[in-house]
PDB file of N, CA and C in Angstrom:
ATOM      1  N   UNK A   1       7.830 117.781 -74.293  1.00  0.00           N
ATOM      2  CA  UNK A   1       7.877 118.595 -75.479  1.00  0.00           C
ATOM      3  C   UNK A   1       9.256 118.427 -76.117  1.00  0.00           C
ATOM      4  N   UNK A   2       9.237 118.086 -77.075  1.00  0.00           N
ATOM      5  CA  UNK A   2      10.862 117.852 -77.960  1.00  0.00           C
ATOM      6  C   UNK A   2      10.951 119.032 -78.453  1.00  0.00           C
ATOM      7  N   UNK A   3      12.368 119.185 -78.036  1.00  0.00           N
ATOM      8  CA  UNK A   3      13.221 120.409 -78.600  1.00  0.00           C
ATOM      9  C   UNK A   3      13.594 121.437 -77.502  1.00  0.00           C
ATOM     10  N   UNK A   4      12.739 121.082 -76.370  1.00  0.00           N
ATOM     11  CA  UNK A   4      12.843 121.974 -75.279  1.00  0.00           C
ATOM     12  C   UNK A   4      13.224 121.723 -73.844  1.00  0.00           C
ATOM     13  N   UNK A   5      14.857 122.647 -73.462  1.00  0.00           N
ATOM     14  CA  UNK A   5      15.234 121.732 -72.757  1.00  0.00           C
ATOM     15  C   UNK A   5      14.435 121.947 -70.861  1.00  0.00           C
ATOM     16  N   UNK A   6      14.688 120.514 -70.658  1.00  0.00           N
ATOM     17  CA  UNK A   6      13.838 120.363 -69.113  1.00  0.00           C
ATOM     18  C   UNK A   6      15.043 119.919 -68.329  1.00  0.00           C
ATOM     19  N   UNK A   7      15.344 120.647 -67.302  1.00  0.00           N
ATOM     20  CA  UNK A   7      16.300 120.374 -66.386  1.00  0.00           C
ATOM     21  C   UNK A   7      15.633 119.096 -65.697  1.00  0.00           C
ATOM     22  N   UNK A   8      16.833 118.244 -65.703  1.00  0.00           N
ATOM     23  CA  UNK A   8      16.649 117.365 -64.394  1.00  0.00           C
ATOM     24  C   UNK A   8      16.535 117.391 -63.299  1.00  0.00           C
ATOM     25  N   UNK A   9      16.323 116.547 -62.440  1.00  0.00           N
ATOM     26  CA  UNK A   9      16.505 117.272 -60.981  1.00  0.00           C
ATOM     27  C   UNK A   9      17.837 117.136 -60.513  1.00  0.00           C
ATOM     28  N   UNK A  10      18.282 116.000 -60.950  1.00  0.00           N
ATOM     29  CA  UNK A  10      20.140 116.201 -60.636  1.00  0.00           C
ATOM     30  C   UNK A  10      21.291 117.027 -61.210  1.00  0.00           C
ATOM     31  N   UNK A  11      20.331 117.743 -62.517  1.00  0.00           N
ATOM     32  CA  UNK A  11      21.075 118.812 -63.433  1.00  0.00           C
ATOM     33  C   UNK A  11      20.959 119.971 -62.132  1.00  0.00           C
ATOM     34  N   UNK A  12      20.285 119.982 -61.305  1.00  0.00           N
ATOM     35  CA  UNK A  12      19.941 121.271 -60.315  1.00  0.00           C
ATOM     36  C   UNK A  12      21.224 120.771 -59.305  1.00  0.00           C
ATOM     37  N   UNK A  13      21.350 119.555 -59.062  1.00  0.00           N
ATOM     38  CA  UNK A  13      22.200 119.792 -58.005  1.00  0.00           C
ATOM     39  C   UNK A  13      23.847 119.640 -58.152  1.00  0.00           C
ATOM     40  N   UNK A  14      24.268 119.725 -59.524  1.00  0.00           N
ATOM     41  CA  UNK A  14      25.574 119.361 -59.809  1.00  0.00           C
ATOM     42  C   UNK A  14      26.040 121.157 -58.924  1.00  0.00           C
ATOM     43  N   UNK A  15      27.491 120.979 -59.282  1.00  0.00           N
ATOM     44  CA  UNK A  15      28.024 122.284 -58.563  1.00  0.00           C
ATOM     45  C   UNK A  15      27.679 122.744 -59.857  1.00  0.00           C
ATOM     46  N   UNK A  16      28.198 124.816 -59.471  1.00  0.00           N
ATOM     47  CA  UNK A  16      27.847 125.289 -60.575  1.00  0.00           C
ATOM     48  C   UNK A  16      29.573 125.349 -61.423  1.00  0.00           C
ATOM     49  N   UNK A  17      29.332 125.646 -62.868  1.00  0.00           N
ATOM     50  CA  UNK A  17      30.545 125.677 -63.888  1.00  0.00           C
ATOM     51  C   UNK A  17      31.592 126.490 -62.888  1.00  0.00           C
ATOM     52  N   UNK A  18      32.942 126.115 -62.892  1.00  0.00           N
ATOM     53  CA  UNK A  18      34.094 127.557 -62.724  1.00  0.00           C
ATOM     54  C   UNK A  18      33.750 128.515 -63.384  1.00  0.00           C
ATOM     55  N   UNK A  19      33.899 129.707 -62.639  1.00  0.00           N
ATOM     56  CA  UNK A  19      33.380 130.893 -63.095  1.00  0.00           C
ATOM     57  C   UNK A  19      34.874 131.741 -63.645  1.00  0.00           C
ATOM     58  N   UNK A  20      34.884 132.078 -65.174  1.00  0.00           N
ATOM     59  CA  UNK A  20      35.760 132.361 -65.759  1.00  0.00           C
ATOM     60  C   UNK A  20      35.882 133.783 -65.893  1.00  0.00           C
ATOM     61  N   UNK A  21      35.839 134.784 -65.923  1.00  0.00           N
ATOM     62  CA  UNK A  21      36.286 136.497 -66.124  1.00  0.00           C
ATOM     63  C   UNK A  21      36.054 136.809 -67.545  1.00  0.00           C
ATOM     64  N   UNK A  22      35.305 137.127 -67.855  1.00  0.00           N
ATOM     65  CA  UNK A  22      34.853 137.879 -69.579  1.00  0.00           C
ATOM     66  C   UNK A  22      35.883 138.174 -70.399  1.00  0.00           C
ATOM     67  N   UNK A  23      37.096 138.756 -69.745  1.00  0.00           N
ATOM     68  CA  UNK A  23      37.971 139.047 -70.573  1.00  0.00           C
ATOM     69  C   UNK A  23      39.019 137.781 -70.549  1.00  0.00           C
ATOM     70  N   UNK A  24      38.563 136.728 -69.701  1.00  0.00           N
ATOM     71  CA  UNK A  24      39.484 135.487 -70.184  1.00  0.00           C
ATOM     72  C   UNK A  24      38.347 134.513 -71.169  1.00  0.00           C
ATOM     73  N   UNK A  25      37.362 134.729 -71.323  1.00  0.00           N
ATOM     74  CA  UNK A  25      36.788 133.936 -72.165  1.00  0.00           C
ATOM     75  C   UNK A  25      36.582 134.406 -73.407  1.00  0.00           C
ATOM     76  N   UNK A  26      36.858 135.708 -73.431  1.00  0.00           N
ATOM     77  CA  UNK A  26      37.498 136.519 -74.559  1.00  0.00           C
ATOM     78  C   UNK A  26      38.233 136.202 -75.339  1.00  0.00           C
ATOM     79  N   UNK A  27      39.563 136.433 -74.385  1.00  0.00           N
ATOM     80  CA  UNK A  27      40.957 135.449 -74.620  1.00  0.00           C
ATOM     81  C   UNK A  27      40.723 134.141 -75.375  1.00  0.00           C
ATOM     82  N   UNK A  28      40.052 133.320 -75.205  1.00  0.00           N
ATOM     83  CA  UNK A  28      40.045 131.936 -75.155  1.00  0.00           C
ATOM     84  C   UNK A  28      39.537 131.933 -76.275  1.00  0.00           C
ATOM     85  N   UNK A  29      38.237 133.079 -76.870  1.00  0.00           N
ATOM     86  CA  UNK A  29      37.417 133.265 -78.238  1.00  0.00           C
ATOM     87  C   UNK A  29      39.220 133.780 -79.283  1.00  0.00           C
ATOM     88  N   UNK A  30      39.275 134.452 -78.728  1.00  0.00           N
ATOM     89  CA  UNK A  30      40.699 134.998 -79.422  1.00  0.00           C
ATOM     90  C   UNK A  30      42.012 134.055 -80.491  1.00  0.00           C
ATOM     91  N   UNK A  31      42.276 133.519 -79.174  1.00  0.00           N
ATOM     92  CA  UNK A  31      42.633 131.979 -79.610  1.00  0.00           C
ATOM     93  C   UNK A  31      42.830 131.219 -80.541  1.00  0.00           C
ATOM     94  N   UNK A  32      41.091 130.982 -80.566  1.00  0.00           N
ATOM     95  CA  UNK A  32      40.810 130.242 -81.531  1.00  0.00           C
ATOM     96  C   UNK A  32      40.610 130.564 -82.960  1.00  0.00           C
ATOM     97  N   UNK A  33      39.947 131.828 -82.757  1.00  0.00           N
ATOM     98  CA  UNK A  33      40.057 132.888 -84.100  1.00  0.00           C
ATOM     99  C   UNK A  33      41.480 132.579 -84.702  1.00  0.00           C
ATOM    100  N   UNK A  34      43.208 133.030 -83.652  1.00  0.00           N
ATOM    101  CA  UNK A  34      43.948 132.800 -84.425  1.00  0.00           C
ATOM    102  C   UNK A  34      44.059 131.493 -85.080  1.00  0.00           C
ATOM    103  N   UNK A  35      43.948 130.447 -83.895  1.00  0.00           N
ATOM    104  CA  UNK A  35      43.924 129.005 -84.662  1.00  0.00           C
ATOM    105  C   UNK A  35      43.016 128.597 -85.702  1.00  0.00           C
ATOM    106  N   UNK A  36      42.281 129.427 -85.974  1.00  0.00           N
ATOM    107  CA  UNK A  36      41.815 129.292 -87.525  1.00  0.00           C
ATOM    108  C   UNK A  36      42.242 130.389 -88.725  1.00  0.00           C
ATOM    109  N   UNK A  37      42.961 131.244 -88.025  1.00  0.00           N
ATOM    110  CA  UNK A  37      43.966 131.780 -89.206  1.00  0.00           C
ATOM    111  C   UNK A  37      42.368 133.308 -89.490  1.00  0.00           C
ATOM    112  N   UNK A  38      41.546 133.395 -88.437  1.00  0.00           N
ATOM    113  CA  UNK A  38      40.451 134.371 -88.594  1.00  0.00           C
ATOM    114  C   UNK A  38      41.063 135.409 -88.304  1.00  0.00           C
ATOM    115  N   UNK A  39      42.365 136.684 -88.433  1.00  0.00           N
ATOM    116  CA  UNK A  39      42.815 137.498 -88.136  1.00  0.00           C
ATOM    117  C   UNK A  39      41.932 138.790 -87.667  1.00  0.00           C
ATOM    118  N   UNK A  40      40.968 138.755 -88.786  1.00  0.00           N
ATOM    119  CA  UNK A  40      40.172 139.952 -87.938  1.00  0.00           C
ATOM    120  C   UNK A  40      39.560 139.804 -86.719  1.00  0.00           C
ATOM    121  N   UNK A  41      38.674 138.766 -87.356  1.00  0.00           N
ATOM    122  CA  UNK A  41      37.889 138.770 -86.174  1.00  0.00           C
ATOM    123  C   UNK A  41      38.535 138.552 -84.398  1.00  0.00           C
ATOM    124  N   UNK A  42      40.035 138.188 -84.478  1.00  0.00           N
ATOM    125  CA  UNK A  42      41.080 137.820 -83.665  1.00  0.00           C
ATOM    126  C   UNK A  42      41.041 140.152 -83.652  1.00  0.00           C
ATOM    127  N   UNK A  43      41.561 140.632 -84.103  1.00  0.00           N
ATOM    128  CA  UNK A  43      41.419 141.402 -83.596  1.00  0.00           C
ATOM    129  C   UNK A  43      40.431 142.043 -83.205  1.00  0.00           C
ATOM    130  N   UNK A  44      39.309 142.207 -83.663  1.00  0.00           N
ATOM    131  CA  UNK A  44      38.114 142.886 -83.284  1.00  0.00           C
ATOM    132  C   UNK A  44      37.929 141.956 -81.597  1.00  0.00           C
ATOM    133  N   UNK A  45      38.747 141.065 -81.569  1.00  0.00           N
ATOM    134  CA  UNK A  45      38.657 140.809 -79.946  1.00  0.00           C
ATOM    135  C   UNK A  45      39.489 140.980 -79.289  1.00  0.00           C
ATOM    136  N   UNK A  46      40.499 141.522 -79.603  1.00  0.00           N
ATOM    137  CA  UNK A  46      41.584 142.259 -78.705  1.00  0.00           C
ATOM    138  C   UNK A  46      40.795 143.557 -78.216  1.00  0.00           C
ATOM    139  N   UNK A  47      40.335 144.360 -79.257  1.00  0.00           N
ATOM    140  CA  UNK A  47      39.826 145.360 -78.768  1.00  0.00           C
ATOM    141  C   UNK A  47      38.810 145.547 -78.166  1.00  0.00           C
ATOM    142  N   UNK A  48      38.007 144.345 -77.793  1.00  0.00           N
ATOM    143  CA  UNK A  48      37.045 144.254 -76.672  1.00  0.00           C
ATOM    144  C   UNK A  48      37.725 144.530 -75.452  1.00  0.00           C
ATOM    145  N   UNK A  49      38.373 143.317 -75.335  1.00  0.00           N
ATOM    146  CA  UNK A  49      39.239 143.223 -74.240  1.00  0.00           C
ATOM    147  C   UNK A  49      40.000 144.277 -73.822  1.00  0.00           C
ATOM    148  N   UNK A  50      40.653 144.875 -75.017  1.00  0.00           N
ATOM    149  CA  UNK A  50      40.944 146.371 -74.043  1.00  0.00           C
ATOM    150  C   UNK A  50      40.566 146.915 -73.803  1.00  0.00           C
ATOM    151  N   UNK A  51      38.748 147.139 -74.114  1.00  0.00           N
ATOM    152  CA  UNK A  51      37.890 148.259 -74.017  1.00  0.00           C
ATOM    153  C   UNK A  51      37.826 147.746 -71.994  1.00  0.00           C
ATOM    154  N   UNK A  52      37.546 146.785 -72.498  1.00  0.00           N
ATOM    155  CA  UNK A  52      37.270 146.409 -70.781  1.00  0.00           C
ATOM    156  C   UNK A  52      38.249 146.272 -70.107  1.00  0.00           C
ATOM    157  N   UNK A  53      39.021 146.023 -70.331  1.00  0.00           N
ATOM    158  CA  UNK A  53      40.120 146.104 -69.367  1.00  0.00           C
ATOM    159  C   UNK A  53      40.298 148.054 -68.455  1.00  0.00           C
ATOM    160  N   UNK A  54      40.062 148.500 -69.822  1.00  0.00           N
ATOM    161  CA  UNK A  54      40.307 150.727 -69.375  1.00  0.00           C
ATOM    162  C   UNK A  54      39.313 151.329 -69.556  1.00  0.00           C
ATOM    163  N   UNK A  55      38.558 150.394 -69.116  1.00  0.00           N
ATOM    164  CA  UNK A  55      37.456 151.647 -68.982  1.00  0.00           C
ATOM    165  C   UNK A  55      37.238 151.770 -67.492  1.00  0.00           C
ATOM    166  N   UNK A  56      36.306 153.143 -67.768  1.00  0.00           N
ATOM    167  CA  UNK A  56      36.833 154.141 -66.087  1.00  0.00           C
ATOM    168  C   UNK A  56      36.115 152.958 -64.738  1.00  0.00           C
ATOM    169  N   UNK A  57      35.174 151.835 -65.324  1.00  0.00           N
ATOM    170  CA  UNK A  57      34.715 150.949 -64.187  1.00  0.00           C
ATOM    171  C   UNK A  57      35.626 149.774 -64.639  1.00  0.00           C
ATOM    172  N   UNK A  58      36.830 149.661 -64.689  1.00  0.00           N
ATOM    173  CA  UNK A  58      37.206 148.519 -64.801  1.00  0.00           C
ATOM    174  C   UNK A  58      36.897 147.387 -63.173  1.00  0.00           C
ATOM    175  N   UNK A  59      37.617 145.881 -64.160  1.00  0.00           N
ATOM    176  CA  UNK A  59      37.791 144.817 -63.322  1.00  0.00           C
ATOM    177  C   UNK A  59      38.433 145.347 -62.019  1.00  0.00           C
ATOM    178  N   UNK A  60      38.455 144.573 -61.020  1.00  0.00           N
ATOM    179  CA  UNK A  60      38.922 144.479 -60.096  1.00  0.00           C
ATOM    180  C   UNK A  60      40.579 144.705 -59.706  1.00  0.00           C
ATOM    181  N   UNK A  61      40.775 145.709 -59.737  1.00  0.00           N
ATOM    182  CA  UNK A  61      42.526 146.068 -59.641  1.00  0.00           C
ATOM    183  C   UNK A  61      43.410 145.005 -58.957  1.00  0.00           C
ATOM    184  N   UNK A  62      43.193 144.091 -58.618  1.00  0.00           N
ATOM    185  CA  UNK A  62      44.127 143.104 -57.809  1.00  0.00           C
ATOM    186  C   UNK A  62      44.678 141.592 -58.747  1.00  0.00           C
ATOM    187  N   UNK A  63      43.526 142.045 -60.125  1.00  0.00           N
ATOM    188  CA  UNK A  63      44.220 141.456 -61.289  1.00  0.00           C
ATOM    189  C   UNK A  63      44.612 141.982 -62.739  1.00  0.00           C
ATOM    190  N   UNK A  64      44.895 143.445 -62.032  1.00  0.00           N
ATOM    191  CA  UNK A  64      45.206 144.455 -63.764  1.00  0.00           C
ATOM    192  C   UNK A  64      46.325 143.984 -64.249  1.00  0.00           C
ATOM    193  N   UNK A  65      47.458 143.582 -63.246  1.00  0.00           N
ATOM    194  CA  UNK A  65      49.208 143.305 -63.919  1.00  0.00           C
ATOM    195  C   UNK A  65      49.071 141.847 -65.107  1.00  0.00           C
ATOM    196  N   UNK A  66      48.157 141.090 -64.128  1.00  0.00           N
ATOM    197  CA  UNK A  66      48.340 139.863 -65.132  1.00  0.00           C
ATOM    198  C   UNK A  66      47.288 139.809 -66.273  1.00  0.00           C
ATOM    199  N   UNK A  67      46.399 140.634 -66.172  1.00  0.00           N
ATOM    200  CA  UNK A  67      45.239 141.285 -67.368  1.00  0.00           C
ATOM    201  C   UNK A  67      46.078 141.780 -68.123  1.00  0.00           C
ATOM    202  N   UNK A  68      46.695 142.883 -67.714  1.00  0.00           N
ATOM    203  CA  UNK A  68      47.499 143.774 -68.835  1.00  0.00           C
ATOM    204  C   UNK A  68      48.625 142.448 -69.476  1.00  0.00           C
ATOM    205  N   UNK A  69      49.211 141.809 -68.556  1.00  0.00           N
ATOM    206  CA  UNK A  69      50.328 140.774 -69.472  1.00  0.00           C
ATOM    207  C   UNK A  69      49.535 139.992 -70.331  1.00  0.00           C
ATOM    208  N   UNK A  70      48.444 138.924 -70.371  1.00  0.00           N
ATOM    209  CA  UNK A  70      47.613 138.459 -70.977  1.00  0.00           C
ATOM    210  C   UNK A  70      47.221 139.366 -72.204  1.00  0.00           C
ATOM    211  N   UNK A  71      46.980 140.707 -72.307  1.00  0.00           N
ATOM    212  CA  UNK A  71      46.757 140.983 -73.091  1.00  0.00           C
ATOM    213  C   UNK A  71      47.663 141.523 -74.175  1.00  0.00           C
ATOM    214  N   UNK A  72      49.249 142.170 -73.611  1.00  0.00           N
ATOM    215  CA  UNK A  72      50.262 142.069 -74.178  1.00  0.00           C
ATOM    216  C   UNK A  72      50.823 141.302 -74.705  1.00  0.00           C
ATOM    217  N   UNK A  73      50.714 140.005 -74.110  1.00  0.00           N
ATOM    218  CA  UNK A  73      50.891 138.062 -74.911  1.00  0.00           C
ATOM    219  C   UNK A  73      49.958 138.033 -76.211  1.00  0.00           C
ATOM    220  N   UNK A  74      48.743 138.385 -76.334  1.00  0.00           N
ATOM    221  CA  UNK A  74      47.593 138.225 -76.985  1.00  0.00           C
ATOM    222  C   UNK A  74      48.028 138.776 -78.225  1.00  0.00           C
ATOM    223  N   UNK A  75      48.249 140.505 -77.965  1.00  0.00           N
ATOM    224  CA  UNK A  75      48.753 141.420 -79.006  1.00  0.00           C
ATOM    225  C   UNK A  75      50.243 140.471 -79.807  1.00  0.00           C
ATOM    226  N   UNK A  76      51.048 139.968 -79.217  1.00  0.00           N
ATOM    227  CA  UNK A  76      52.257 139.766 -79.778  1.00  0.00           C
ATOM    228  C   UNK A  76      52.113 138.272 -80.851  1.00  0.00           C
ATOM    229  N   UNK A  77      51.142 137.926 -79.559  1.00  0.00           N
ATOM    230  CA  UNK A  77      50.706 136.761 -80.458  1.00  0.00           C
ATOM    231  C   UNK A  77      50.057 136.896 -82.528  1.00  0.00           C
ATOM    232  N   UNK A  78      49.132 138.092 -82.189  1.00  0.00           N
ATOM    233  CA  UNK A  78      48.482 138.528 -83.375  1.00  0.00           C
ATOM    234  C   UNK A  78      49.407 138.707 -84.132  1.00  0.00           C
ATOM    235  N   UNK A  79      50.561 140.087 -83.776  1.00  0.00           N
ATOM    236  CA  UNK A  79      51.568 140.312 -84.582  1.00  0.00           C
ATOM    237  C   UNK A  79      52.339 139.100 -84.881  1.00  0.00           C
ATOM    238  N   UNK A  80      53.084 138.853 -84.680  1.00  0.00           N
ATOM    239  CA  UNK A  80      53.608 137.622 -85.408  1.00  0.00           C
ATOM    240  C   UNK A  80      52.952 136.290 -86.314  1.00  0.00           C
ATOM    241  N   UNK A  81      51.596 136.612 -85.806  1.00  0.00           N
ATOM    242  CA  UNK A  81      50.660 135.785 -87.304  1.00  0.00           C
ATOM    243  C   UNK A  81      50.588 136.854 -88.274  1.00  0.00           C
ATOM    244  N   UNK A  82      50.571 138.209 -88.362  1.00  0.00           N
ATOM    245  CA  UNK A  82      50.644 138.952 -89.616  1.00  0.00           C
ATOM    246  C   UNK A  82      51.806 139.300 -90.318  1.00  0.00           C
ATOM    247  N   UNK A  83      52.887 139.165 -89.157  1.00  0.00           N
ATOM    248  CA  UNK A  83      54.156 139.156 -89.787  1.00  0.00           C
ATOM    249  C   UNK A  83      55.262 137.954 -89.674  1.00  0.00           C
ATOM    250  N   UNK A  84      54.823 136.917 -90.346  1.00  0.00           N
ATOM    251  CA  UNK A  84      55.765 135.782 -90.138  1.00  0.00           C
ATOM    252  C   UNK A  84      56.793 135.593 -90.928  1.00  0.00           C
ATOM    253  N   UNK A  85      57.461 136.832 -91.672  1.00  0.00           N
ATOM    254  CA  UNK A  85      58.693 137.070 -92.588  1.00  0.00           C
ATOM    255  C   UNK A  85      60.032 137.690 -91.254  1.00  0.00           C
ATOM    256  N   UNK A  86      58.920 137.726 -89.543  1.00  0.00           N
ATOM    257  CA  UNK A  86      59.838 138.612 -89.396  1.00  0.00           C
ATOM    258  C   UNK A  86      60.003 137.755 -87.939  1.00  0.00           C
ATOM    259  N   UNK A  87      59.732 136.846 -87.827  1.00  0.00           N
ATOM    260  CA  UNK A  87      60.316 135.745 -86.967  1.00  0.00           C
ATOM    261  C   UNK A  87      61.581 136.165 -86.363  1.00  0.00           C
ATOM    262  N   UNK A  88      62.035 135.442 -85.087  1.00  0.00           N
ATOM    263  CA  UNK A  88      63.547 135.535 -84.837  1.00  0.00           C
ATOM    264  C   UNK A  88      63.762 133.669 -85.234  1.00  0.00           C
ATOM    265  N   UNK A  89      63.497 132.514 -85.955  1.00  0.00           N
ATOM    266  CA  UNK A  89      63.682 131.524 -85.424  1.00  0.00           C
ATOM    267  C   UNK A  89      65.080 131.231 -86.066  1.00  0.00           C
TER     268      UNK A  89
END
């Protein structure tokens, strides 16, 4: 049937993808938003990410420090694409 996909049988036995954390593939959507100069939508994904990061079932506490820095990088990152009059360079 064209158009519809049929696994192979060796598509079954590759390993499976690295398994990435929602709020880093977030990140990664984030990104790119800035690298296209998409500011909102760059923020409307920060605030995913913080939703998940604090909410009362968060991730796994043994990676909140470098979650929370990632997402403090993220934020600073944004700011300085909205304010690039205010550079230190």
């Amino acid at each position: 049937m064209e158009g519809v996909y049929e696994p192979r049988f060796d598509d079954q036995l590759s390993p499976p993808a690295r398994k990435r954390r929602l709020t880093d593939k977030i990140l990664v959507s984030f990104h790119q938003a800035c690298d296209q100069g998409d500011l909102e939508s760059a923020r409307a994904l920060l605030a995913i990410v913080e939703k998940l990061l604090f909410r009362p079932i968060a991730l796994p506490r043994d990676n909140l420090r470098k979650n929370r820095e990632s997402l403090v990088a993220a934020y600073e990152r944004l700011w300085m694409l909205q304010h690039p009059e205010k550079r230190d360079d």
